[in-house]
N, C-alpha and C. Protein backbone atom coordinates (compact mmCIF):
# COMPACT_ATOMS: atom_id res chain seq x y z
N UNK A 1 -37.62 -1.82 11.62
CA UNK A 1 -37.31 -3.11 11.01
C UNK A 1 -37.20 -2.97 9.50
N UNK A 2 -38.38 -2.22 8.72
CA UNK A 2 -38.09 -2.19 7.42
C UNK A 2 -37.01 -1.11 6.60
N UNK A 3 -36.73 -0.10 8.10
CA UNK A 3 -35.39 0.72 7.25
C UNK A 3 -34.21 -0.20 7.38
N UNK A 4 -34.07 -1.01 8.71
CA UNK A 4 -32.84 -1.84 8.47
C UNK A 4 -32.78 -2.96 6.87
N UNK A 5 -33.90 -3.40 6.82
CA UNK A 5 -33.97 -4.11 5.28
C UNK A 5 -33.43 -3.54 4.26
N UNK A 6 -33.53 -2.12 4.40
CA UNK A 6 -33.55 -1.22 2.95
C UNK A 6 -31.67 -0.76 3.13
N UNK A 7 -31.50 -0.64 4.69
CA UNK A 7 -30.03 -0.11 4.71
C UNK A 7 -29.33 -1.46 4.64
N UNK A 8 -29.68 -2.56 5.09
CA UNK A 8 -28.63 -3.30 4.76
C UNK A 8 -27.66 -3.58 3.24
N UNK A 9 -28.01 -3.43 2.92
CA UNK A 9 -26.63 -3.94 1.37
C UNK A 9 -26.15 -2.40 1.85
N UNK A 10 -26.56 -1.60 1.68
CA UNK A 10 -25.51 -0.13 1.96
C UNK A 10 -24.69 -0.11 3.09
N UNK A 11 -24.81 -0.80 4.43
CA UNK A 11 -24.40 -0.52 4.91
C UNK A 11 -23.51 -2.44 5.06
N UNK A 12 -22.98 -3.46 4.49
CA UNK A 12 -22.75 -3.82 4.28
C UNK A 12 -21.76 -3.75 3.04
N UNK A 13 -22.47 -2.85 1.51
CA UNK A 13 -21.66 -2.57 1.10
C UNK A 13 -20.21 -1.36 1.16
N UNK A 14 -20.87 -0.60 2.39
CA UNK A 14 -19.67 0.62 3.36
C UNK A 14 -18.59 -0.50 4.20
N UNK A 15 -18.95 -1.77 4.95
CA UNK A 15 -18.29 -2.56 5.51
C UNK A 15 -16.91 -2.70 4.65
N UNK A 16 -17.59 -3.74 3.49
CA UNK A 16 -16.61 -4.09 2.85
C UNK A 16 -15.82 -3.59 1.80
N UNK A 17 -16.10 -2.51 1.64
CA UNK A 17 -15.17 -1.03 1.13
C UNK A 17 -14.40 -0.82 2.22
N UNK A 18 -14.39 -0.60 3.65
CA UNK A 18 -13.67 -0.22 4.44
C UNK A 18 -12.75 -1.39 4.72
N UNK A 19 -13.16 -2.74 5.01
CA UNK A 19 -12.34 -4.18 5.05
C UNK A 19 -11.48 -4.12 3.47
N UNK A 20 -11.82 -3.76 2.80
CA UNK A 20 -10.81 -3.63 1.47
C UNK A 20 -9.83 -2.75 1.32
N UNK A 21 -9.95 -1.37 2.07
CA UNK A 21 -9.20 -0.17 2.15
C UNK A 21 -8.30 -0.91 3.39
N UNK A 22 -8.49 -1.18 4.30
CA UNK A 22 -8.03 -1.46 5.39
C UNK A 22 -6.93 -2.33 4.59
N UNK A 23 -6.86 -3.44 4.26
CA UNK A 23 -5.98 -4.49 3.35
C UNK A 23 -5.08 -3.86 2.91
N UNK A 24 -5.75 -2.77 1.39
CA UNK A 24 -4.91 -2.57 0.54
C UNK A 24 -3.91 -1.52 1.57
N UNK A 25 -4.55 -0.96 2.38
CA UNK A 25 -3.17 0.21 3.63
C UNK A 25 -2.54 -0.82 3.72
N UNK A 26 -2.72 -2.31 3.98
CA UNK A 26 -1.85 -2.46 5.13
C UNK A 26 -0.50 -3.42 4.01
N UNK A 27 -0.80 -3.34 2.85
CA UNK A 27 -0.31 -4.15 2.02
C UNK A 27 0.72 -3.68 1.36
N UNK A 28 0.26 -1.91 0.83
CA UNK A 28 0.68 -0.82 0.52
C UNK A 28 1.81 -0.31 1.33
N UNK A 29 1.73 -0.62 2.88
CA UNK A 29 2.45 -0.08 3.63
C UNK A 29 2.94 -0.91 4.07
N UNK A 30 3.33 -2.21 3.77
CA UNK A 30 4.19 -3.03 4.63
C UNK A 30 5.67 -3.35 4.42
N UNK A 31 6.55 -3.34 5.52
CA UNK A 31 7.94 -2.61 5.46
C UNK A 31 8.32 -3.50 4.70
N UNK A 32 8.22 -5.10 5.43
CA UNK A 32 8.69 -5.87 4.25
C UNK A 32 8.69 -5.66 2.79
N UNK A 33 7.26 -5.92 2.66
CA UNK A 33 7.34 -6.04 1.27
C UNK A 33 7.82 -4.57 0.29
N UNK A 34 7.87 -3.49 1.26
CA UNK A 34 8.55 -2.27 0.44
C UNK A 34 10.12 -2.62 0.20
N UNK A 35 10.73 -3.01 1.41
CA UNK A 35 12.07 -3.37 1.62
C UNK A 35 12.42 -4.10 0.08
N UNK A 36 11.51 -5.39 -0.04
CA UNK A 36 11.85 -6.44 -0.60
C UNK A 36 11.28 -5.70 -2.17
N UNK A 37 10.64 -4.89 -2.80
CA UNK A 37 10.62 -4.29 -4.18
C UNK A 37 11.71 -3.12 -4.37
N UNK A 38 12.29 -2.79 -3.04
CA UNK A 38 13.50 -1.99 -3.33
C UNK A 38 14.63 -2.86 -3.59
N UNK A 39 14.76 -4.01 -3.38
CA UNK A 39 15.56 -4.90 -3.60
C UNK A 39 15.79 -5.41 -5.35
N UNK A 40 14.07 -5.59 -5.26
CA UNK A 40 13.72 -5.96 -7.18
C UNK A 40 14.07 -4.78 -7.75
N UNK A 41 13.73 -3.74 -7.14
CA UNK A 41 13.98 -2.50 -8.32
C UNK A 41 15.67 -2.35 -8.43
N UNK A 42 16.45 -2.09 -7.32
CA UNK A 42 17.78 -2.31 -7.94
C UNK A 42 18.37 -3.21 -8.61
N UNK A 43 18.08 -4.36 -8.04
CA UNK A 43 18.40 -5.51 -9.22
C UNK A 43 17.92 -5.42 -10.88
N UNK A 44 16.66 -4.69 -11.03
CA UNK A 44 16.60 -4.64 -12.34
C UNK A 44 17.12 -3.61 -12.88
N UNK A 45 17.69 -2.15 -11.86
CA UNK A 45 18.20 -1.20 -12.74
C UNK A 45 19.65 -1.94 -12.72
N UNK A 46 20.43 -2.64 -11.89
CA UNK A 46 21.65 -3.07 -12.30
C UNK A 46 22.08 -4.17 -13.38
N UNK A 47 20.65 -4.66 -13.70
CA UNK A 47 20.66 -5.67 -14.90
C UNK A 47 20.26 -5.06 -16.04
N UNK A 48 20.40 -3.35 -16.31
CA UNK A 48 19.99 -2.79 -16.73
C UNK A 48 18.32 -2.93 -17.74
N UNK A 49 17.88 -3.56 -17.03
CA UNK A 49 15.99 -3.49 -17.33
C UNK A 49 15.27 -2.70 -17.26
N UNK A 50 15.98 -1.48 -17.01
CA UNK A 50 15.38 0.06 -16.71
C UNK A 50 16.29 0.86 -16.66
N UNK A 51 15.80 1.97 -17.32
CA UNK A 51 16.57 3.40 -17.26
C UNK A 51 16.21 4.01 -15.90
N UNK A 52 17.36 5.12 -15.92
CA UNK A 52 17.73 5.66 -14.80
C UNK A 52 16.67 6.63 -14.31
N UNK A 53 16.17 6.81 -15.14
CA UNK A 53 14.79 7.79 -14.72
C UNK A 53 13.71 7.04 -14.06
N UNK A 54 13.36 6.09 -14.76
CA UNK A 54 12.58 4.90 -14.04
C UNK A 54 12.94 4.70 -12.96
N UNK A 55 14.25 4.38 -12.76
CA UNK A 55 14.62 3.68 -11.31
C UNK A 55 14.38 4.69 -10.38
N UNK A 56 14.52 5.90 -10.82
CA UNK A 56 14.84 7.42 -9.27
C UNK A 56 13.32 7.36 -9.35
N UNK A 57 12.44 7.12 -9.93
CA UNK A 57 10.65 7.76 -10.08
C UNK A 57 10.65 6.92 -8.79
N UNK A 58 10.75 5.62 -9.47
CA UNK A 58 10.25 4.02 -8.73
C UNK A 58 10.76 3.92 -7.54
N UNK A 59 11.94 4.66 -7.11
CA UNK A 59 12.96 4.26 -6.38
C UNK A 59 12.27 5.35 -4.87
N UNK A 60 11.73 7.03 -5.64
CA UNK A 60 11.24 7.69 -4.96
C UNK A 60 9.74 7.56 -4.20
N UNK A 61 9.12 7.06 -4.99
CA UNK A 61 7.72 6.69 -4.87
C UNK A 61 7.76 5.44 -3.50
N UNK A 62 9.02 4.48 -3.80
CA UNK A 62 8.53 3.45 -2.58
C UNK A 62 9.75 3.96 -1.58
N UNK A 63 10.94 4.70 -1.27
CA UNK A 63 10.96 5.44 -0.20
C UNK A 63 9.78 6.46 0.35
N UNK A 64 9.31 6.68 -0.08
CA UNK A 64 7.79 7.68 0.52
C UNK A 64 6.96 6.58 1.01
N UNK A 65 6.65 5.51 0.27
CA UNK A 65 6.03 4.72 0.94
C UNK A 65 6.90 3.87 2.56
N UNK A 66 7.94 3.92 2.02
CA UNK A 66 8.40 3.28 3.54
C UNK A 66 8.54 4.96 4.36
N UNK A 67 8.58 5.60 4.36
CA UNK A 67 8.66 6.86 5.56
C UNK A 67 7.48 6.61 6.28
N UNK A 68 6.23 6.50 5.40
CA UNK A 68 4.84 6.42 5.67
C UNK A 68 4.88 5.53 6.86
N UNK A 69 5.01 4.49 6.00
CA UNK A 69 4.63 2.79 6.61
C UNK A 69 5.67 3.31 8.47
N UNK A 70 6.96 3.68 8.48
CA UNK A 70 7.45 4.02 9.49
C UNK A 70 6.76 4.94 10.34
N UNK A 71 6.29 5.99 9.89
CA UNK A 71 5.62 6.64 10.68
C UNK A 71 4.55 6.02 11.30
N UNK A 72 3.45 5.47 10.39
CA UNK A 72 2.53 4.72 10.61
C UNK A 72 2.68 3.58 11.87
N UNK A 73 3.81 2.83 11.63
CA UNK A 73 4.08 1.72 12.75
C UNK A 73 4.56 2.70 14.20
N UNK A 74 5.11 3.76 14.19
CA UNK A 74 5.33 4.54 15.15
C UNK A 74 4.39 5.02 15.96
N UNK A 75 2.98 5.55 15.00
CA UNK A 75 2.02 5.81 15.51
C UNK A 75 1.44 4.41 17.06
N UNK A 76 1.29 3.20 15.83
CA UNK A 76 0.91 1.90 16.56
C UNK A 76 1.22 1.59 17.86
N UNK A 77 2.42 2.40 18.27
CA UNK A 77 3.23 1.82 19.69
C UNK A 77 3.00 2.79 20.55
């Protein structure tokens, strides 16, 4: 009884580290919203609001994130 006293906040505070990781995956990886910042990012390199280096970094970074997120939903099924 008194080790559960002493583990609780630790093991409460492991909960909600994992309920927070869990989120930010699923937020990080969601097709939509990758879809829909590949959308913002071309629109701002064609309104020229960014250089071309920016756009291929930005442009590379959230295709990797959608391969992921695809694989990931592949896994799911």
């Amino acid at each position: 009884m008194i080790f559960k006293l002493f583990t609780f906040p630790i093991t409460s505070i492991i909960k909600l580290g994992e309920k927070i990781q869990e989120e930010a995956d699923q937020e990080l990886y969601d097709l939509t919203i990758i879809q829909q910042q590949l959308i913002e990012l071309h629109m701002m390199f064609d309104m020229g609001e960014m250089d071309e280096e920016s756009y291929i970094e930005r442009e590379q970074e959230l295709l990797n994130r959608y391969k992921i997120a695809k694989e990931r939903e592949k896994n799911e099924y």
